[in-house]
N, C-alpha and C. Protein backbone atom coordinates (compact mmCIF):
# COMPACT_ATOMS: atom_id res chain seq x y z
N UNK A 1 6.07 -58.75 25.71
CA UNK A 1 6.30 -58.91 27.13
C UNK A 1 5.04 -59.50 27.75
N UNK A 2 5.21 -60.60 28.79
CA UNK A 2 4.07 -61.38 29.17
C UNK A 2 3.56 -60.24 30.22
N UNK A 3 2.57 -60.55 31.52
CA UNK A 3 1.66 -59.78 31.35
C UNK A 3 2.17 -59.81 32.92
N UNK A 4 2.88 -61.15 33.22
CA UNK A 4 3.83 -61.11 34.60
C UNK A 4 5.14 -60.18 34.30
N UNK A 5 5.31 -59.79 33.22
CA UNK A 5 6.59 -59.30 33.52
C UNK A 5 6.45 -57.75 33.41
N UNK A 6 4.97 -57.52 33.25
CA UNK A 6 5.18 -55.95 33.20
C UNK A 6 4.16 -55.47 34.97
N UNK A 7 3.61 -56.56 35.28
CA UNK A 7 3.00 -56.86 36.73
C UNK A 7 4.31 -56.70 38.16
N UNK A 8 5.87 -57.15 37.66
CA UNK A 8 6.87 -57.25 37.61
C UNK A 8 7.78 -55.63 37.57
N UNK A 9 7.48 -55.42 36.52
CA UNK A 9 7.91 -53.89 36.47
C UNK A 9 6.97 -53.00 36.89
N UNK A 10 5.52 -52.75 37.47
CA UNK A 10 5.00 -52.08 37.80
C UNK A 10 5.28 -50.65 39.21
N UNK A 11 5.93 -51.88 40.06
CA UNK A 11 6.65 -51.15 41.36
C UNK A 11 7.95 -50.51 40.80
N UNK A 12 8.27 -51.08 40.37
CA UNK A 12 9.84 -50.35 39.83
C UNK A 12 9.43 -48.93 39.46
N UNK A 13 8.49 -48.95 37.95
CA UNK A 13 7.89 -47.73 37.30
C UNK A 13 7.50 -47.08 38.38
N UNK A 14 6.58 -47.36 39.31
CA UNK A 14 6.03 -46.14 40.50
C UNK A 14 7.24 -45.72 41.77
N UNK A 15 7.75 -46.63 41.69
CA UNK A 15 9.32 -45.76 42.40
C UNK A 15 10.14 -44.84 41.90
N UNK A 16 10.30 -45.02 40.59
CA UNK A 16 11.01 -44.18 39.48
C UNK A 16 9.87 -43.04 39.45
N UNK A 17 8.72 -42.90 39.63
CA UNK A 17 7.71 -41.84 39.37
C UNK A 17 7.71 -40.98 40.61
N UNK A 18 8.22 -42.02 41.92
CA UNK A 18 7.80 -41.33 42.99
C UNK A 18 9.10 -40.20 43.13
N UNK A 19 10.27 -40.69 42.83
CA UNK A 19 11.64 -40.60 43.22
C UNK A 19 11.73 -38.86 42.28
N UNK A 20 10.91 -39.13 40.91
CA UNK A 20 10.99 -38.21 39.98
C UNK A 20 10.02 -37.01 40.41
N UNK A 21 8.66 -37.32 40.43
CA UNK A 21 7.99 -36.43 41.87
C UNK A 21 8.63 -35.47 42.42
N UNK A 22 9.59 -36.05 43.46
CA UNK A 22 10.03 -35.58 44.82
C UNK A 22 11.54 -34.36 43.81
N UNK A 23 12.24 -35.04 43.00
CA UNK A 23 12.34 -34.33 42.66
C UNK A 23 12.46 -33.10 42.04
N UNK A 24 11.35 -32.99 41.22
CA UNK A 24 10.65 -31.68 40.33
C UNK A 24 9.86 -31.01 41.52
N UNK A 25 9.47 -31.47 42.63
CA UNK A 25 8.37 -30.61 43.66
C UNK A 25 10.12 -30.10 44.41
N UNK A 26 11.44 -30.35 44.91
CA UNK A 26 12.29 -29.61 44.98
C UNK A 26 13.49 -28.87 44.31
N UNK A 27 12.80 -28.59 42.29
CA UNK A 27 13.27 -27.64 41.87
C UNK A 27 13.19 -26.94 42.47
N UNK A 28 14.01 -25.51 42.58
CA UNK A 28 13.24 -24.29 42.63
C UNK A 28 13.10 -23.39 41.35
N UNK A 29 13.18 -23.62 40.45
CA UNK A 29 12.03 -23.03 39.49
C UNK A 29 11.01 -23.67 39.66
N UNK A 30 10.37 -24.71 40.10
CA UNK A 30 8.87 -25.07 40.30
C UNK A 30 8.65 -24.54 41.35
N UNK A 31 9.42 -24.74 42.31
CA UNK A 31 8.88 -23.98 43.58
C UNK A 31 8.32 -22.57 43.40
N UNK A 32 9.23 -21.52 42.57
CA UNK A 32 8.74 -20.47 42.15
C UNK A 32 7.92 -20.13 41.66
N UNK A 33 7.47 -20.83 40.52
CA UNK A 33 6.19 -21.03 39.97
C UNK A 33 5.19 -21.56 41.04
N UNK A 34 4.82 -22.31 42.02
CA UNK A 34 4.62 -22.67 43.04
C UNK A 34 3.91 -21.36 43.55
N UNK A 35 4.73 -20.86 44.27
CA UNK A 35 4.65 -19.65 44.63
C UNK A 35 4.05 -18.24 44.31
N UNK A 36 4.41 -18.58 43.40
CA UNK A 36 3.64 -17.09 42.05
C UNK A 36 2.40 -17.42 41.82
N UNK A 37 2.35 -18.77 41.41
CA UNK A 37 0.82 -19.09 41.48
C UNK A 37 -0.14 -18.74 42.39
N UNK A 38 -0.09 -19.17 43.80
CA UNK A 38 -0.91 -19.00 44.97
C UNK A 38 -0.78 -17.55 45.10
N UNK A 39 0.31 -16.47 44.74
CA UNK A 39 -0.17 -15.30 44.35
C UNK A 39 -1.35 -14.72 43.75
N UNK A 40 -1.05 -15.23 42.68
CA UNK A 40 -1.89 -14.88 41.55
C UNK A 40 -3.09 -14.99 41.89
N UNK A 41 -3.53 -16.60 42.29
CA UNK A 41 -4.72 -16.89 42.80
C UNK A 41 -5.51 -16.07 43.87
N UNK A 42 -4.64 -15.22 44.73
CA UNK A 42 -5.18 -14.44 45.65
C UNK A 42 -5.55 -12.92 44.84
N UNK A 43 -5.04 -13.00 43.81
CA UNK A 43 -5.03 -11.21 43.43
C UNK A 43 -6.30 -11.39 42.43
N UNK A 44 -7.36 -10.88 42.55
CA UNK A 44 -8.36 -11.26 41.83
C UNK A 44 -8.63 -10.34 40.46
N UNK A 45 -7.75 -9.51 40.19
CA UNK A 45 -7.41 -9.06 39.05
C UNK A 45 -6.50 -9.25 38.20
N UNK A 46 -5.21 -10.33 38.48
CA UNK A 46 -4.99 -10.89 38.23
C UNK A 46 -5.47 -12.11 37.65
N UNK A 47 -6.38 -12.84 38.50
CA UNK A 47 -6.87 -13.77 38.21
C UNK A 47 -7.92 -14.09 37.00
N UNK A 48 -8.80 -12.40 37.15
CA UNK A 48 -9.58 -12.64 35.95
C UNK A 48 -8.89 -12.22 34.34
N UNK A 49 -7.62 -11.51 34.40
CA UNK A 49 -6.80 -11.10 33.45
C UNK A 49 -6.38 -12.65 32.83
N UNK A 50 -5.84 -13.54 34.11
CA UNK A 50 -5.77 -14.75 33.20
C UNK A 50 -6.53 -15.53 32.77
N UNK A 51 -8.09 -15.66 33.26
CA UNK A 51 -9.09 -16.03 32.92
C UNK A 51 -9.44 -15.52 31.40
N UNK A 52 -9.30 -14.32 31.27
CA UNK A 52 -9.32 -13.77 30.06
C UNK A 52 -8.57 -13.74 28.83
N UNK A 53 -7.55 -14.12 29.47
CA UNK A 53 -6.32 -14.52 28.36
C UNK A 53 -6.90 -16.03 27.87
N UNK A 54 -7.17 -16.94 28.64
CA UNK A 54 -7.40 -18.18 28.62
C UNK A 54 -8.59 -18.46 27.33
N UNK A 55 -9.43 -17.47 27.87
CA UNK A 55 -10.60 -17.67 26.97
C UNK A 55 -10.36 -16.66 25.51
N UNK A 56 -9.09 -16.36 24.85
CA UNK A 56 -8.84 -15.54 23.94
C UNK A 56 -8.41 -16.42 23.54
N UNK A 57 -7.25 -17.08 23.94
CA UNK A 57 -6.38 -18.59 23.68
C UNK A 57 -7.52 -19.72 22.94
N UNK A 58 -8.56 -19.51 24.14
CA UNK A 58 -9.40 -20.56 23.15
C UNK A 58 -10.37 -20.33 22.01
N UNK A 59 -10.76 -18.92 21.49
CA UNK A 59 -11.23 -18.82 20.44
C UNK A 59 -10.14 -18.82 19.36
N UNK A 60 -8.82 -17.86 19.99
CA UNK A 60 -8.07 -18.10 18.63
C UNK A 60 -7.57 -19.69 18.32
N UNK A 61 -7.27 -20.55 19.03
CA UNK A 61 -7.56 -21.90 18.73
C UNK A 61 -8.78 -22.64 17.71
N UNK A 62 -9.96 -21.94 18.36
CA UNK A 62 -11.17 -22.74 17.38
C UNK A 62 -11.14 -22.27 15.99
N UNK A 63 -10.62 -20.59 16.18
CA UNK A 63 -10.55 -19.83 14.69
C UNK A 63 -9.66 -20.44 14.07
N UNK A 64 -8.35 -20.83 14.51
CA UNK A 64 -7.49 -21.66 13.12
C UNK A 64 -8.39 -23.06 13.29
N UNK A 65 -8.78 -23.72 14.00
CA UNK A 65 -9.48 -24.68 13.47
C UNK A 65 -10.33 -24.53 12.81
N UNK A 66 -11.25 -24.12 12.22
CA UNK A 66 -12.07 -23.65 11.37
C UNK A 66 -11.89 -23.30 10.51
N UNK A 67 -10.23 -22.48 10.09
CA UNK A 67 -10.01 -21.94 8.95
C UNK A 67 -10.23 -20.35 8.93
N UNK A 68 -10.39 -19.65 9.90
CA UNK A 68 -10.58 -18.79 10.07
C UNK A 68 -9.79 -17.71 10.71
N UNK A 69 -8.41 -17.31 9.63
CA UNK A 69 -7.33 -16.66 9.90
C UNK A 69 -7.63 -15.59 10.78
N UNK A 70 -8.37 -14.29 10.19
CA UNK A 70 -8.43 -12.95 10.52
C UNK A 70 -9.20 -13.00 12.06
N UNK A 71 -10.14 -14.10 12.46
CA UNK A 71 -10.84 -14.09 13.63
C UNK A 71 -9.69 -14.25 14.93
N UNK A 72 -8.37 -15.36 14.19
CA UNK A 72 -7.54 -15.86 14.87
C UNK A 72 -6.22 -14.36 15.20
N UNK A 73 -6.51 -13.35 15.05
CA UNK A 73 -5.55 -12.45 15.52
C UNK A 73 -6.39 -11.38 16.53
């Protein structure tokens, strides 16, 4: 494809993105999630519980990368 014809399809693609946007921001399961979130974010024990999960997620990640089963449970 020449370099006009995807210069050509560019607006199309960002209408189709915008159109797709608008609709996932009025699921309401996103909305919910939406919602729960800015919860969460306010409850600060919450917040560091997921902070903490996050950073468990990422050692047991580095431990199977490494090869390192038993670290990874």
């Amino acid at each position: 494809m020449t370099e006009e014809k995807m210069l050509a399809l560019e607006p199309a693609i960002v209408a189709e993105l915008d159109r797709l946007t608008t609709l996932i921001q009025a699921n309401q399961t996103v909305q919910r999630f939406q919602a729960i979130e800015q919860t969460v974010k306010q409850h600060p024990e919450i917040a560091q519980l997921q902070t903490d999960i996050e950073a468990a997620q990422k050692e047991a990640v580095q431990a199977v990368h490494y090869n390192k089963p038993n670290a990874a449970r």
